[in-house]
N, C-alpha and C. Protein backbone atom coordinates (compact mmCIF):
# COMPACT_ATOMS: atom_id res chain seq x y z
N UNK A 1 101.70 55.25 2.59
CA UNK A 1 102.82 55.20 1.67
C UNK A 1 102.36 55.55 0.25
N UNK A 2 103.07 55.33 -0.67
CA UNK A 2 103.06 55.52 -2.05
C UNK A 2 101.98 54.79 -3.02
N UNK A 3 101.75 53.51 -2.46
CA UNK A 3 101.20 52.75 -2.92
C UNK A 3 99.85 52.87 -2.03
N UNK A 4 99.34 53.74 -1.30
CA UNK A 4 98.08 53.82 -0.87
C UNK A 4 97.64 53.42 0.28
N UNK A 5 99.16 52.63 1.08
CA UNK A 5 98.64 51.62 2.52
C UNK A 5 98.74 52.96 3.41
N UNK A 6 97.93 52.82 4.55
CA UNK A 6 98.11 53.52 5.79
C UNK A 6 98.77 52.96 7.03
N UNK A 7 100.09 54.34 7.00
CA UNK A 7 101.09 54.14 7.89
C UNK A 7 100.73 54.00 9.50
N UNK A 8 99.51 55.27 9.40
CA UNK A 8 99.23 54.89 10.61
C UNK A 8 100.04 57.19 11.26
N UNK A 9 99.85 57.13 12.49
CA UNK A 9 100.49 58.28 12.87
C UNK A 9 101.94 58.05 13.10
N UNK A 10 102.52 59.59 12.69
CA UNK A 10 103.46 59.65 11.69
C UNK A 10 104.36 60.79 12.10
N UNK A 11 105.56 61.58 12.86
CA UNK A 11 105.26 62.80 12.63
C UNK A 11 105.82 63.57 11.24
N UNK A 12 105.84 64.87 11.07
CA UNK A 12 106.12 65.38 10.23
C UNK A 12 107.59 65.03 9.64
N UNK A 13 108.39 65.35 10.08
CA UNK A 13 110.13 64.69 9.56
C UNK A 13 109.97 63.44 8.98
N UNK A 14 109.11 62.37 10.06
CA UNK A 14 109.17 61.28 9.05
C UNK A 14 108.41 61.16 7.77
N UNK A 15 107.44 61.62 8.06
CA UNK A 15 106.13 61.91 6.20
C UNK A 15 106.91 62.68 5.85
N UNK A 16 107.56 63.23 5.91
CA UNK A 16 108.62 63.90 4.41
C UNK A 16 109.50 63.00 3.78
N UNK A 17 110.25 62.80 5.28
CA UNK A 17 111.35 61.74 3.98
C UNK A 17 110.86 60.43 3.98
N UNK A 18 109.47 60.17 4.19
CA UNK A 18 108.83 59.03 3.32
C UNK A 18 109.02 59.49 1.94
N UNK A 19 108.33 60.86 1.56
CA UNK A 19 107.53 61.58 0.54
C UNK A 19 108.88 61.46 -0.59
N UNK A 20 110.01 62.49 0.41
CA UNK A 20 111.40 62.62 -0.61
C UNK A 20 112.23 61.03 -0.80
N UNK A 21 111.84 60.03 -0.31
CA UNK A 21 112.21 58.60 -0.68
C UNK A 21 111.51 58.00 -1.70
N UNK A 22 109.72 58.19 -1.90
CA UNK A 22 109.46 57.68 -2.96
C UNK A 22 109.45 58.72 -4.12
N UNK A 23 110.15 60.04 -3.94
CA UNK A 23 110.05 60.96 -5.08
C UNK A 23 109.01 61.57 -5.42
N UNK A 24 108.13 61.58 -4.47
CA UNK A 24 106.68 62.74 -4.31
C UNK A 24 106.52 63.52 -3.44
N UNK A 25 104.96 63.71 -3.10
CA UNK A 25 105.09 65.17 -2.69
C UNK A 25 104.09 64.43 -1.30
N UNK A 26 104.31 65.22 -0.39
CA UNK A 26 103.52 64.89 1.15
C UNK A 26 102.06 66.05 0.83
N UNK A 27 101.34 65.73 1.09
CA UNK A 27 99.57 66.19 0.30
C UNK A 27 99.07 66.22 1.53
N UNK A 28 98.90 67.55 2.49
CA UNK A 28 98.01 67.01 3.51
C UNK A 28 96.20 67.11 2.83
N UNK A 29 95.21 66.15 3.22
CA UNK A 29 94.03 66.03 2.69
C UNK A 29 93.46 66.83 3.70
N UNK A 30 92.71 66.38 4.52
CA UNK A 30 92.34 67.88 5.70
C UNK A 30 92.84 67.62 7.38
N UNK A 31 92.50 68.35 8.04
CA UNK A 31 93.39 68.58 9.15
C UNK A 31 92.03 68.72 10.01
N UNK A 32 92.06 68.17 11.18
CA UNK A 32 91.17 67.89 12.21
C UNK A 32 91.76 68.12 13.67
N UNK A 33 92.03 69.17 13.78
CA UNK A 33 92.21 70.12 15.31
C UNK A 33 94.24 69.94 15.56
N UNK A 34 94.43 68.97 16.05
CA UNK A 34 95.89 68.78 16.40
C UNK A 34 96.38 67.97 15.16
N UNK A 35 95.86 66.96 14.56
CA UNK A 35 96.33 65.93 13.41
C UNK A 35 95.82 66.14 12.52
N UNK A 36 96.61 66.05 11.57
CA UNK A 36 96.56 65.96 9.85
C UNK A 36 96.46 64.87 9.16
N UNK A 37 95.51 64.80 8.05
CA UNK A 37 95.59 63.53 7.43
C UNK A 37 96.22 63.83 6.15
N UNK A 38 97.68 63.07 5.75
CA UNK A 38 97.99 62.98 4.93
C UNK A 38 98.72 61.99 4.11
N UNK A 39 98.44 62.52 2.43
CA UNK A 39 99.20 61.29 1.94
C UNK A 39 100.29 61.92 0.99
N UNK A 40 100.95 60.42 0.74
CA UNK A 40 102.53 60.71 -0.09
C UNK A 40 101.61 60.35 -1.72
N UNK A 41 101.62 61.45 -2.18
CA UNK A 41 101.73 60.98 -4.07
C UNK A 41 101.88 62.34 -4.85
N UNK A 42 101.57 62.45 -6.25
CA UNK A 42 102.44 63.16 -7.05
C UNK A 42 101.23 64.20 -6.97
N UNK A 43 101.70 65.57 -6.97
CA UNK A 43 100.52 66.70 -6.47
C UNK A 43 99.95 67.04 -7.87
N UNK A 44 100.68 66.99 -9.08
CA UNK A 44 100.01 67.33 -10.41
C UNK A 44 98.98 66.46 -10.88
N UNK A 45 99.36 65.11 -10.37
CA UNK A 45 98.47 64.51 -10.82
C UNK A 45 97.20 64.42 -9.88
N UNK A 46 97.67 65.00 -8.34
CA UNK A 46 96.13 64.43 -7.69
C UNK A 46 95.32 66.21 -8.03
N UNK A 47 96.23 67.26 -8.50
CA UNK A 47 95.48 68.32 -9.15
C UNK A 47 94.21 68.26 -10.17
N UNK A 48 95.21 67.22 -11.15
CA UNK A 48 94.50 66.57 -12.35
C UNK A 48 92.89 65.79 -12.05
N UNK A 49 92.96 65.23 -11.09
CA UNK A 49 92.24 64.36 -10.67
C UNK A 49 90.94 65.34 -10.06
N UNK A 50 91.38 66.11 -9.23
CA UNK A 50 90.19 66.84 -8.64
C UNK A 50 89.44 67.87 -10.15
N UNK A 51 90.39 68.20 -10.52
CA UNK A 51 90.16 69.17 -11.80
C UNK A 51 88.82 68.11 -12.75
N UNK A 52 89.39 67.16 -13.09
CA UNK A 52 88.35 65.73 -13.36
C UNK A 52 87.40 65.57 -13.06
N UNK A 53 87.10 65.52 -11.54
CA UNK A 53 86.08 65.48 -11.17
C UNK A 53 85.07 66.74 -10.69
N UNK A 54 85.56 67.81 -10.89
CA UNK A 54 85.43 68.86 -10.94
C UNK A 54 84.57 69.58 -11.77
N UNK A 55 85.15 68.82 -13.42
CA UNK A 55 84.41 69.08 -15.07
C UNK A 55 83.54 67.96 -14.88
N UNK A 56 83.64 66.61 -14.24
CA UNK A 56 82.35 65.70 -14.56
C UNK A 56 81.03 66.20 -13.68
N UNK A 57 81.62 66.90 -12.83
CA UNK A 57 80.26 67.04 -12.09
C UNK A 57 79.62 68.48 -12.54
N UNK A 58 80.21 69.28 -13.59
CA UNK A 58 79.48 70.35 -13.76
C UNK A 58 78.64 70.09 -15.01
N UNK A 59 79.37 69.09 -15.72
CA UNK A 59 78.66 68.44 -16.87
C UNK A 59 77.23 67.72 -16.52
N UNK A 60 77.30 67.38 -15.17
CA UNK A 60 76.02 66.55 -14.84
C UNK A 60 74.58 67.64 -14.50
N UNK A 61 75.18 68.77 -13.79
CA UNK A 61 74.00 69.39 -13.45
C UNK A 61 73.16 70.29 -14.83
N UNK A 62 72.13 70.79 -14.46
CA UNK A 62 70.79 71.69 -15.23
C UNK A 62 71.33 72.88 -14.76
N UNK A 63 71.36 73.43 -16.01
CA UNK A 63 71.16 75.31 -15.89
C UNK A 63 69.55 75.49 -16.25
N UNK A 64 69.32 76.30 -15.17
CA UNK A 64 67.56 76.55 -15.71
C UNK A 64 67.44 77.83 -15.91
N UNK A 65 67.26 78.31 -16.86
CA UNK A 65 66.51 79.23 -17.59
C UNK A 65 65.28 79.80 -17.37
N UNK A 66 65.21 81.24 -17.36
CA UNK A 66 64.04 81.69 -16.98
C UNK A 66 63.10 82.15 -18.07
N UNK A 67 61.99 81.69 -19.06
CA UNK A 67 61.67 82.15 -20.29
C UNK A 67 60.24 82.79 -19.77
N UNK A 68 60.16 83.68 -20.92
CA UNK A 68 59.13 85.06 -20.82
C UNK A 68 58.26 84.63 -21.66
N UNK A 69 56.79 84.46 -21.35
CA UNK A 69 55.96 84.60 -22.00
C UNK A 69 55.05 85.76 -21.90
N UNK A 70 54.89 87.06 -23.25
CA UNK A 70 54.12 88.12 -22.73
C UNK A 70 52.74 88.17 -23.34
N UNK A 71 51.91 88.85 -22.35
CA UNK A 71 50.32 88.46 -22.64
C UNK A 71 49.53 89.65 -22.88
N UNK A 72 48.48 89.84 -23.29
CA UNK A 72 47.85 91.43 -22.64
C UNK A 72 46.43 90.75 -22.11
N UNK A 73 46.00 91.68 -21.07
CA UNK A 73 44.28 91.33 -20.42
C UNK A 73 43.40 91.33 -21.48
N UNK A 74 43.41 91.29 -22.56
CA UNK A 74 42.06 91.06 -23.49
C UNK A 74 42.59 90.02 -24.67
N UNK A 75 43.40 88.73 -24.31
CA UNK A 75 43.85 87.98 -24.93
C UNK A 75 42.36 86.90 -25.25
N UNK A 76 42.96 86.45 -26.68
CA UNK A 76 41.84 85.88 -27.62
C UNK A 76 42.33 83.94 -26.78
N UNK A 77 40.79 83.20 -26.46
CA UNK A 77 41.21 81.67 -26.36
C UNK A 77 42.28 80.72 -26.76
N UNK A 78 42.33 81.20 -28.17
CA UNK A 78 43.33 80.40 -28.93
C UNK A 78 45.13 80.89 -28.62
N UNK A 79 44.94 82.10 -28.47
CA UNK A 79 46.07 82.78 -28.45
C UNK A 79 47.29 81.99 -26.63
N UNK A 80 45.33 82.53 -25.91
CA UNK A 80 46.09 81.73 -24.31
C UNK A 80 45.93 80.23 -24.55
N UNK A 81 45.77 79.59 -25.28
CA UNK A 81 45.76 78.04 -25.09
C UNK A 81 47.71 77.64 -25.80
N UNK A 82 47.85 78.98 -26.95
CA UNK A 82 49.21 78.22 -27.74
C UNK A 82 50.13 78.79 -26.45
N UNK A 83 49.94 80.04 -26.31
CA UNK A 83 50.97 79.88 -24.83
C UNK A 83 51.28 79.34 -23.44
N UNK A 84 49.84 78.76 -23.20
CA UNK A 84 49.78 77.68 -22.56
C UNK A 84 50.65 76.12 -22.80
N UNK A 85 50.57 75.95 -23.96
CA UNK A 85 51.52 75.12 -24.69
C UNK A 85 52.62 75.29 -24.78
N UNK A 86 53.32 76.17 -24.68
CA UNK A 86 54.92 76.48 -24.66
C UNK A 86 55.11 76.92 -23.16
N UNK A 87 54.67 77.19 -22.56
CA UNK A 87 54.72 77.04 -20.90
C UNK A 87 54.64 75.70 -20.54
N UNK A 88 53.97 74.80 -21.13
CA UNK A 88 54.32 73.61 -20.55
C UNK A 88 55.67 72.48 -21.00
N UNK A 89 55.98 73.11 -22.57
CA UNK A 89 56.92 72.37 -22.83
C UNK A 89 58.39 73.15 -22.02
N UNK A 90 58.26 74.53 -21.98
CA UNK A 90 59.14 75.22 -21.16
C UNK A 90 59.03 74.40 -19.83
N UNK A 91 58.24 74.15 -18.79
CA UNK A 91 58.11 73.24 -17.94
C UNK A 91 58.64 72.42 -17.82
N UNK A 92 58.62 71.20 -18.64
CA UNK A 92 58.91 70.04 -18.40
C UNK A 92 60.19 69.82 -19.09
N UNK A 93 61.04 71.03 -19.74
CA UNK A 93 62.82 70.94 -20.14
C UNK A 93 63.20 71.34 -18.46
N UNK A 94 62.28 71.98 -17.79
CA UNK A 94 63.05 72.11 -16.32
C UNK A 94 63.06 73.82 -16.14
N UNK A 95 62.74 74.31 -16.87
CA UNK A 95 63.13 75.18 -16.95
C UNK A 95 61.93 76.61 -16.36
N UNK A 96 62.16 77.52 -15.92
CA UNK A 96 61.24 78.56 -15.50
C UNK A 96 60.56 79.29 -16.24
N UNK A 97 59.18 79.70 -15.90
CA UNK A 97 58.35 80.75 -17.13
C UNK A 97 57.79 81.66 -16.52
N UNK A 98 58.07 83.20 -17.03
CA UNK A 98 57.54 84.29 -16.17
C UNK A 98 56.66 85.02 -17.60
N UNK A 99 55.44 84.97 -16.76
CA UNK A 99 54.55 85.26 -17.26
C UNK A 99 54.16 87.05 -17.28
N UNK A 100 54.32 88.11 -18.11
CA UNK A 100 54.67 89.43 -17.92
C UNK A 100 52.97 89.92 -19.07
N UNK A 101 52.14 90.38 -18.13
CA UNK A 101 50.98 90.89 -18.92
C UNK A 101 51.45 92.19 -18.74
N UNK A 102 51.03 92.77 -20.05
CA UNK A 102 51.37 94.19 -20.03
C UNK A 102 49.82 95.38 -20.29
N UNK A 103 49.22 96.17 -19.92
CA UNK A 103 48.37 97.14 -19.97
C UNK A 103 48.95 98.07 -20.42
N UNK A 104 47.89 98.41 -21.76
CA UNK A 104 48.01 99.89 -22.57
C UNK A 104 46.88 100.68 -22.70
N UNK A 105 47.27 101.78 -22.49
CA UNK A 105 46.41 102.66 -22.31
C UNK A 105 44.91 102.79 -21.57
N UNK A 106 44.16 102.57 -21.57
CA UNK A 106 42.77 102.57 -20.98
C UNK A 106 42.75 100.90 -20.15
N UNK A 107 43.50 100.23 -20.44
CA UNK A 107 43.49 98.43 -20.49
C UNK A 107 44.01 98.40 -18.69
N UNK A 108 44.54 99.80 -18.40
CA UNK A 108 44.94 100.01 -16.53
C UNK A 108 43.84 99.75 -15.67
N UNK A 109 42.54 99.94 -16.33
CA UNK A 109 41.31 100.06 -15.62
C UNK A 109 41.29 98.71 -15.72
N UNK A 110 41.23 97.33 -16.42
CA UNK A 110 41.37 96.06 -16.24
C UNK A 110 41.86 95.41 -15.34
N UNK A 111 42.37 95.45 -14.36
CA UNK A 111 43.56 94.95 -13.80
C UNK A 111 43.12 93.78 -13.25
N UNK A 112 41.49 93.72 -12.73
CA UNK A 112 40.63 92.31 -12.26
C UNK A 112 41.11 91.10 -13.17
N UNK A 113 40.70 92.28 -15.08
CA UNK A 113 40.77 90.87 -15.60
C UNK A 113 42.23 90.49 -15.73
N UNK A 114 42.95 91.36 -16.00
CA UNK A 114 44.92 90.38 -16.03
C UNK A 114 45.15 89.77 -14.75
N UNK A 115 44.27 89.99 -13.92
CA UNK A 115 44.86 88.72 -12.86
C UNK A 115 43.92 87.63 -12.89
N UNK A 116 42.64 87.85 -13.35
CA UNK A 116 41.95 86.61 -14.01
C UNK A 116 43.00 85.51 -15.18
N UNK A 117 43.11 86.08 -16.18
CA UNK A 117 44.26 85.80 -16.65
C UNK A 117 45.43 84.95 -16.55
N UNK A 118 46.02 85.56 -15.40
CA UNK A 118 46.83 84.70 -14.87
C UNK A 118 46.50 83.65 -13.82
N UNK A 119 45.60 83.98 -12.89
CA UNK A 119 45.07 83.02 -12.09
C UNK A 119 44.60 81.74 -12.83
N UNK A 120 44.39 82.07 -13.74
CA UNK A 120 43.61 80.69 -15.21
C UNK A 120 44.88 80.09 -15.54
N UNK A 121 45.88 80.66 -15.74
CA UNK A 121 47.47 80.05 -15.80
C UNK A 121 47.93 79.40 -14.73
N UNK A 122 47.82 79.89 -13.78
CA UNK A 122 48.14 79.03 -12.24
C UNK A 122 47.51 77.77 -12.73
N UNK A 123 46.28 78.02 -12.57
CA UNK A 123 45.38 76.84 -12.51
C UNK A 123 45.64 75.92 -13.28
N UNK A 124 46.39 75.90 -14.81
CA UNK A 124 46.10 75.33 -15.59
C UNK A 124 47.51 74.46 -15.63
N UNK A 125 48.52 74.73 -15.08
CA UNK A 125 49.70 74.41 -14.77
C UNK A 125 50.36 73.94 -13.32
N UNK A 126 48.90 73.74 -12.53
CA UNK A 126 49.54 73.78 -11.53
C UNK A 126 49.84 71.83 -11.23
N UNK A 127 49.80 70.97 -12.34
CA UNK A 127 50.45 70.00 -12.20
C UNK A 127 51.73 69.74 -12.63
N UNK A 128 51.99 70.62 -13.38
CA UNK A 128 53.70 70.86 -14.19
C UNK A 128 54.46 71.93 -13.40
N UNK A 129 53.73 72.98 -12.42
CA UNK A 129 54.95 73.86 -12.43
C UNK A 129 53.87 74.80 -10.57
N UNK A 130 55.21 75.16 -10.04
CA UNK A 130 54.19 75.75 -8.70
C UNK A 130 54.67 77.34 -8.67
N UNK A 131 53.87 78.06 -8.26
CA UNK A 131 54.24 79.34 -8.45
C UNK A 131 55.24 79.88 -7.56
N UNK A 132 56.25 80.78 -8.34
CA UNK A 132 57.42 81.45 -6.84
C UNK A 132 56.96 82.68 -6.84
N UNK A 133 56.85 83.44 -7.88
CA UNK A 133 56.07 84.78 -7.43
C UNK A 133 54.69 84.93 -8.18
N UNK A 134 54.20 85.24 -6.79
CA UNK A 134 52.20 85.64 -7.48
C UNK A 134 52.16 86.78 -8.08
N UNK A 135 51.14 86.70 -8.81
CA UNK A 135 51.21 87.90 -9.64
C UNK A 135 51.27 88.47 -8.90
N UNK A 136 51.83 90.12 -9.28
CA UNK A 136 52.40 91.23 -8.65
C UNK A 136 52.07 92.39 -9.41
N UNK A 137 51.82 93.68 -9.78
CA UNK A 137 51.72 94.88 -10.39
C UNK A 137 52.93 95.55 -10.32
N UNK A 138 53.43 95.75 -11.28
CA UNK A 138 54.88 96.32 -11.52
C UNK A 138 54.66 97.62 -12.66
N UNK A 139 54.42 98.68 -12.57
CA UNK A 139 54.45 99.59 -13.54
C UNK A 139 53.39 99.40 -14.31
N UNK A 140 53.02 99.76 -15.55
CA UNK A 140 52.07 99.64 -16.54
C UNK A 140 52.23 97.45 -16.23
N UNK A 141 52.53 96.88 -16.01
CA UNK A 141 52.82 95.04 -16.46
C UNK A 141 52.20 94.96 -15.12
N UNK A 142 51.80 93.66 -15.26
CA UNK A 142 51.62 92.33 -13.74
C UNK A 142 52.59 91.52 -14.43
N UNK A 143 53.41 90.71 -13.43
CA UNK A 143 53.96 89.33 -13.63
C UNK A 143 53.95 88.51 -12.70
N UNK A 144 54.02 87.12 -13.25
CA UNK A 144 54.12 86.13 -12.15
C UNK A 144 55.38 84.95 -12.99
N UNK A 145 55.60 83.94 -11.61
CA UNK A 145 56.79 83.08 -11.85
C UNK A 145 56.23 82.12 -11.85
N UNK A 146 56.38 80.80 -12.52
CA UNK A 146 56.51 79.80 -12.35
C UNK A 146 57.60 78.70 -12.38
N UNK A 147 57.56 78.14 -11.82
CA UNK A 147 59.23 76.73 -11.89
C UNK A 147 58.46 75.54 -11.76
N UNK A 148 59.47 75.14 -12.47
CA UNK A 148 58.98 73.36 -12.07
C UNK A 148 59.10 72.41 -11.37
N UNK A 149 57.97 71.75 -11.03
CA UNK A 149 57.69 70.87 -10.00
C UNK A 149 58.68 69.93 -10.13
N UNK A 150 59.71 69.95 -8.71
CA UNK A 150 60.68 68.83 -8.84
C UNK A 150 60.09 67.34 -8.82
N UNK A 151 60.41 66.62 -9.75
CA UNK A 151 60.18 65.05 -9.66
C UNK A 151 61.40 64.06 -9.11
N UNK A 152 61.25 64.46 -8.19
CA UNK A 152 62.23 63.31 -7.06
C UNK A 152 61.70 62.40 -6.21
């Protein structure tokens, strides 16, 4: 009924002019092979309601972001330690870091050391974040992915 009790099975003629007696609307909720489950109440408002819960639950989840950190194979200590540092704070907002070394000119013949490079990044992160793509050779660049380690 109107007030939320269950009638129990019902057929259709009668859940209507239940529905058109208390001045609402007959709502079937879902339907399971031959029978329907439904209830009598006002359809704008149970619109309202899903719409509600609808915005609270998109408010609850993480958008994660994928941020770029770019490197070259003859990077100075200090240089890979500060980006090391913003890979980890990128990390631990939740968020993803793709690591894009790029080779110029003669620097193609390197390619041992840019995956040295990055392999030292794996390593150095691999308590904050696990790799989705290994480094890879893409054009003149290598890149690799990292995401973060779910804590559940």
């Amino acid at each position: 009924m109107a007030d939320g009790t269950n009638v129990g099975v019902v057929s259709l003629r009668e859940a209507l002019q239940q529905a058109r007696d208390a001045d609402l609307d007959l709502v079937e909720i879902s339907s399971a092979g031959n029978l329907s489950v439904c209830k009598v109440l006002d359809y704008g408002k149970y619109k309202y309601e899903l719409q509600k819960r609808k915005n609270e639950a998109k408010k609850k989840q993480k958008i994660v972001e994928v941020k770029e950190l770019k490197l070259t194979p003859m990077i100075d200590t200090h240089d890979f330690e500060v980006k090391l540092k913003s890979a980890r704070r990128f990390l631990e907002d939740g968020n993803k870091v793709k690591f894009t070394l790029k080779f110029r000119g003669r620097e193609m013949s390197y390619q041992d050391q840019g995956l040295d490079v990055l392999n030292r990044i794996k390593e150095e992160l691999a308590t904050l974040g696990k790799v989705e793509q290994e480094p890879k050779l893409e054009g003149k660049s290598m890149g690799m992915l990292i995401g973060p380690v779910s804590s559940k």
